[in-house]
Protein backbone atom coordinates (compact mmCIF):
# COMPACT_ATOMS: atom_id res chain seq x y z
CA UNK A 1 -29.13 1.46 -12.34
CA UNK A 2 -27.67 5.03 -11.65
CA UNK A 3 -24.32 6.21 -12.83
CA UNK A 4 -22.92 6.20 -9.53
CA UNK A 5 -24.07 2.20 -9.38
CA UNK A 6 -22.37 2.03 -12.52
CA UNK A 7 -18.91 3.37 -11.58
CA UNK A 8 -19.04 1.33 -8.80
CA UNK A 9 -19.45 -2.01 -9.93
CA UNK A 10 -16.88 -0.38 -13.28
CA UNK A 11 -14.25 -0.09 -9.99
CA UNK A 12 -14.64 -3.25 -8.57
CA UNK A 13 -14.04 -5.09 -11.91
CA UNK A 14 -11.22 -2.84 -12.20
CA UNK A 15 -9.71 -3.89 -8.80
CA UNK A 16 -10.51 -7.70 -9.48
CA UNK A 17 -8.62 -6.90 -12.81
CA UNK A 18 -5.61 -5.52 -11.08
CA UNK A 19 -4.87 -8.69 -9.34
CA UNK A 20 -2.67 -11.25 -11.95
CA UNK A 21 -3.85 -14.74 -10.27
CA UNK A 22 -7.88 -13.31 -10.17
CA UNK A 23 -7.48 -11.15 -13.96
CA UNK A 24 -6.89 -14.58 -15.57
CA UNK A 25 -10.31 -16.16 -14.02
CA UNK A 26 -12.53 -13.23 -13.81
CA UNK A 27 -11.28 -12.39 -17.87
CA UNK A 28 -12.09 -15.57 -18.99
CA UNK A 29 -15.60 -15.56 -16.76
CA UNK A 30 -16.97 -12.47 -18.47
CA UNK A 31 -15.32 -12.75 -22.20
CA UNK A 32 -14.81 -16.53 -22.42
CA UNK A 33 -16.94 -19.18 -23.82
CA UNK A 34 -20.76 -19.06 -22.16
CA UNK A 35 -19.87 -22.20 -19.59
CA UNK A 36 -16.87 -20.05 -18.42
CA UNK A 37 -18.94 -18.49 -15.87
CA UNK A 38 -19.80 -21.78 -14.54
CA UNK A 39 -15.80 -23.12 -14.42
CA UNK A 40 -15.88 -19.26 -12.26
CA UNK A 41 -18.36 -20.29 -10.02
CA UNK A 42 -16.63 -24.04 -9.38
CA UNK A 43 -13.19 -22.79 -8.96
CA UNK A 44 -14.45 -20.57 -6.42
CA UNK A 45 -16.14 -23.05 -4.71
CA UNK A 46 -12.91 -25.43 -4.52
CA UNK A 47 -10.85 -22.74 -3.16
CA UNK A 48 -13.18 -22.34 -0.59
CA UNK A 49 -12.89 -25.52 0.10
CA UNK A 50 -9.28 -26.24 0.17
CA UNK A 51 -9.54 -23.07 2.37
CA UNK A 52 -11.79 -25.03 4.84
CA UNK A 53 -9.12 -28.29 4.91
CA UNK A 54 -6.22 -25.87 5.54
CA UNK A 55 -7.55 -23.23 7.87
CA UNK A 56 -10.93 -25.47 9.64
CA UNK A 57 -13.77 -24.31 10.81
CA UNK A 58 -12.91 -20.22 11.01
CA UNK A 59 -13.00 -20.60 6.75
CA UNK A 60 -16.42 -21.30 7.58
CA UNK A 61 -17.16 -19.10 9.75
CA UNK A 62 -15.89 -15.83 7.89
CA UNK A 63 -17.84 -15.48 5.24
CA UNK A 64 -20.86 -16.20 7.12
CA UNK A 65 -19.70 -13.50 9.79
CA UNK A 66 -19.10 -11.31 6.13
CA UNK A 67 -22.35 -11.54 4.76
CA UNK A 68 -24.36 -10.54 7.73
CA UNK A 69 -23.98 -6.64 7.02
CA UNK A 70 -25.12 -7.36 3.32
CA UNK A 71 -28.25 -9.51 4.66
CA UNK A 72 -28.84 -6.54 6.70
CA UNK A 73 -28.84 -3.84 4.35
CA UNK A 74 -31.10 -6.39 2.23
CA UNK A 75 -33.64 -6.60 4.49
CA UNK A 76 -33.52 -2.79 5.14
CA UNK A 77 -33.67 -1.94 1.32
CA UNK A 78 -36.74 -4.58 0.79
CA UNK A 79 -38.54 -3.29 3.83
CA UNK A 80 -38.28 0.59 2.14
């Protein structure tokens, strides 16, 4: 991992941090106890969820739609 890599992934923490509802979660998910990160994963999971009763099918849509560019650079970065 370079230093730019680094700083990068040092500003997104930092911006998750920055956000009160999210610095509670994503605190407890990298300092808490070791089955913290799985509580992470599952309350993430359940919001998606709830977002899926509330909002319908575009909640599932989205980040489906979202993670085409990152499948995309994937594929180009394997095929290097």
């Amino acid at each position: 991992m370079s230093a730019e890599t680094a700083e990068q992934e040092l500003l997104i923490i930092r911006l998750l941090l920055i956000i009160p509802v999210l610095n509670w979660f994503v605190k407890d998910a990298m300092y808490g106890e070791d089955d913290a990160k799985y509580w992470f994963v599952g309350n993430l999971a359940m919001v998606w969820a709830v977002c899926i009763f509330l909002f319908g099918y575009p909640a599932i849509i989205l980040p489906a739609l979202a993670m085409v560019p990152m499948a995309f650079l994937w594929i180009l970065d394997v095929c290097r």
